[in-house]
Protein backbone atom coordinates (compact mmCIF):
# COMPACT_ATOMS: atom_id res chain seq x y z
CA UNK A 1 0.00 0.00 0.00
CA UNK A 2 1.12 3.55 -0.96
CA UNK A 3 -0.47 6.43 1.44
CA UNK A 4 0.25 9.76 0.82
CA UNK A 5 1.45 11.89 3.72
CA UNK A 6 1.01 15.36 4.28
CA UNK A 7 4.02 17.50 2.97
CA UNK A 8 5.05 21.27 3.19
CA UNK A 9 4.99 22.05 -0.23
CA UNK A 10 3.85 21.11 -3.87
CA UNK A 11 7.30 20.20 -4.94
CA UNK A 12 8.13 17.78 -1.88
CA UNK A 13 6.06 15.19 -1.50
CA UNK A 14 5.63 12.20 1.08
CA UNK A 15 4.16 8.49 0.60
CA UNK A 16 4.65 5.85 3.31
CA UNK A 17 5.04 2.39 1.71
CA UNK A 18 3.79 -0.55 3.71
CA UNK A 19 2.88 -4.45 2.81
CA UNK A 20 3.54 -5.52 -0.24
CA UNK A 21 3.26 -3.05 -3.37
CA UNK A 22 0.67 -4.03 -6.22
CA UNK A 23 0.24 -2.45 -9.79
CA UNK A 24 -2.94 -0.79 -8.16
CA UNK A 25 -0.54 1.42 -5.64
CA UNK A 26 1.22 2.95 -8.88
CA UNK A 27 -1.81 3.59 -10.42
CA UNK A 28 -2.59 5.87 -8.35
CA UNK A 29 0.99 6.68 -7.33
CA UNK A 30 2.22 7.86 -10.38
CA UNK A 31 0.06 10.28 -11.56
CA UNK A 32 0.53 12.45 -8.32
CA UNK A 33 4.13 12.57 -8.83
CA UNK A 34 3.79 13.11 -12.56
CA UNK A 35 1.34 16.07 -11.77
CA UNK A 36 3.91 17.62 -9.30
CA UNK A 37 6.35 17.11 -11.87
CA UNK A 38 4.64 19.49 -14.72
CA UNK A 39 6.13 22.38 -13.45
CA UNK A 40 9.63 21.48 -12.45
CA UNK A 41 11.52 19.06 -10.47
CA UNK A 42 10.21 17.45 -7.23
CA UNK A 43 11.62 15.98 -4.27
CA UNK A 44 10.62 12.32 -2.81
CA UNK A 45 10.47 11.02 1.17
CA UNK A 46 9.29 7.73 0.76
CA UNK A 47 8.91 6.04 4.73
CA UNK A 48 8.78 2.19 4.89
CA UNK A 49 6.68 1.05 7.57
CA UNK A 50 6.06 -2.95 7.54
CA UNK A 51 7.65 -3.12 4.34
CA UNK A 52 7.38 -6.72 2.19
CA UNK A 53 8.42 -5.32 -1.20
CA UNK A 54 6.57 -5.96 -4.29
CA UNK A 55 4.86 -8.62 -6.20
CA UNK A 56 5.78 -9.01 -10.04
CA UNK A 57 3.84 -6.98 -11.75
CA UNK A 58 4.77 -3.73 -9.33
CA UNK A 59 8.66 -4.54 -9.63
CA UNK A 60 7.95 -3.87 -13.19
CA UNK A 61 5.82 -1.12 -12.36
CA UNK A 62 8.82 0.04 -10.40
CA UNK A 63 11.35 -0.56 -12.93
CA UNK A 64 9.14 1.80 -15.28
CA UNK A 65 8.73 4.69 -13.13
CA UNK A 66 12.48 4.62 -12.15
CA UNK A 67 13.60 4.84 -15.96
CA UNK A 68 10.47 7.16 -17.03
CA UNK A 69 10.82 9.83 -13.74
CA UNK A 70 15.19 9.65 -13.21
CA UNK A 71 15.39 13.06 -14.67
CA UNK A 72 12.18 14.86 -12.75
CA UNK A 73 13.31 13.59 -9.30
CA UNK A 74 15.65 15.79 -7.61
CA UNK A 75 15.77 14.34 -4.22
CA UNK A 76 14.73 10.94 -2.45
CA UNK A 77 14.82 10.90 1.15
CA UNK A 78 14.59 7.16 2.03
CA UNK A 79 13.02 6.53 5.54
CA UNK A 80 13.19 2.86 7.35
CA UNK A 81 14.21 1.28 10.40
CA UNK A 82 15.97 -2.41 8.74
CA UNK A 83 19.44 -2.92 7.52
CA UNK A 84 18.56 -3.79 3.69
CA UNK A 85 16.14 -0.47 3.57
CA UNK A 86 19.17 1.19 3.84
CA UNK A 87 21.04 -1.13 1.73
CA UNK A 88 18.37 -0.48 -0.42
CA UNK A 89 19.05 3.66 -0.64
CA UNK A 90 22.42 2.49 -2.55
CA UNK A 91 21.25 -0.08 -4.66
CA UNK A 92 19.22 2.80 -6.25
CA UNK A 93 21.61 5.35 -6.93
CA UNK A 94 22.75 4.05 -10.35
CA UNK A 95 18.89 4.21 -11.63
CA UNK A 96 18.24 7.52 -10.92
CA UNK A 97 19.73 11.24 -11.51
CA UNK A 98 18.46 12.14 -8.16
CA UNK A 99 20.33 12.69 -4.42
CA UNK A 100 19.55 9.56 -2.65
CA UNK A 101 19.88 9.59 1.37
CA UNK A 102 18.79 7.41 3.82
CA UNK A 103 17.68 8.20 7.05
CA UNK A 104 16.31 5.93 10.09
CA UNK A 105 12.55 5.92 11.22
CA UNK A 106 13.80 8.60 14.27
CA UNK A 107 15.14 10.97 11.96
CA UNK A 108 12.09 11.66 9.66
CA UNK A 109 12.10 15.49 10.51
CA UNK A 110 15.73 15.69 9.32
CA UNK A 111 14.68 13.86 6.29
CA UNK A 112 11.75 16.51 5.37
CA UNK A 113 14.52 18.99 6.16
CA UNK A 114 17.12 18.00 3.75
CA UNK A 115 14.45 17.97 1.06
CA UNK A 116 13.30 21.39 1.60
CA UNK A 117 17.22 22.65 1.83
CA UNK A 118 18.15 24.69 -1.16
């Protein structure tokens, strides 16, 4: 499941990811970032909580948006508490133009922070 979470501007903007992604969370997903993304860059907290990845058709979902959106991402603050979340904040930096940083579950304020710095 993808939830949207409230964020301090129309250029930086929050989902918390939790279970196990479908095709149906990047249905709606998309679109919201692709919306933000009409008028510029955007910046990207996405917060694990109970995270059990993705079945097959939203790895390819996935796979998509990071080759379609590498270039209107600026930033992507990565939020978990588990040693391959962070793992995971590295694994990414090759598919993406963006900043990628990683930041534990306690630090989510410094997180919003960094993506509102200039």
């Amino acid at each position: 499941m993808i939830e949207k979470l409230p964020s301090p501007s129309d250029k930086v903007l929050g989902f918390k990811l939790s279970g196990k992604l479908h095709d149906a969370d990047y249905k709606t997903f998309v679109p919201l970032i692709d919306e933000a993304a009409k008028s510029g860059k955007v910046r990207l907290l996405s917060q694990f909580h109970d995270f059990h990845g993705w079945d097959l058709h939203a790895l390819w979902d996935d796979i998509k948006f990071s080759t379609t959106h590498c270039t209107t991402i600026e930033r992507i603050a990565l939020v978990g508490d588990k040693t391959w979340e962070k793992w995971m904040a590295k694994v990414c930096v090759p598919f993406t133009m963006a900043k990628v940083k990683y930041f534990d579950v306690s630090e989510i304020d410094k997180a919003w922070a960094w993506l509102q710095e200039a």
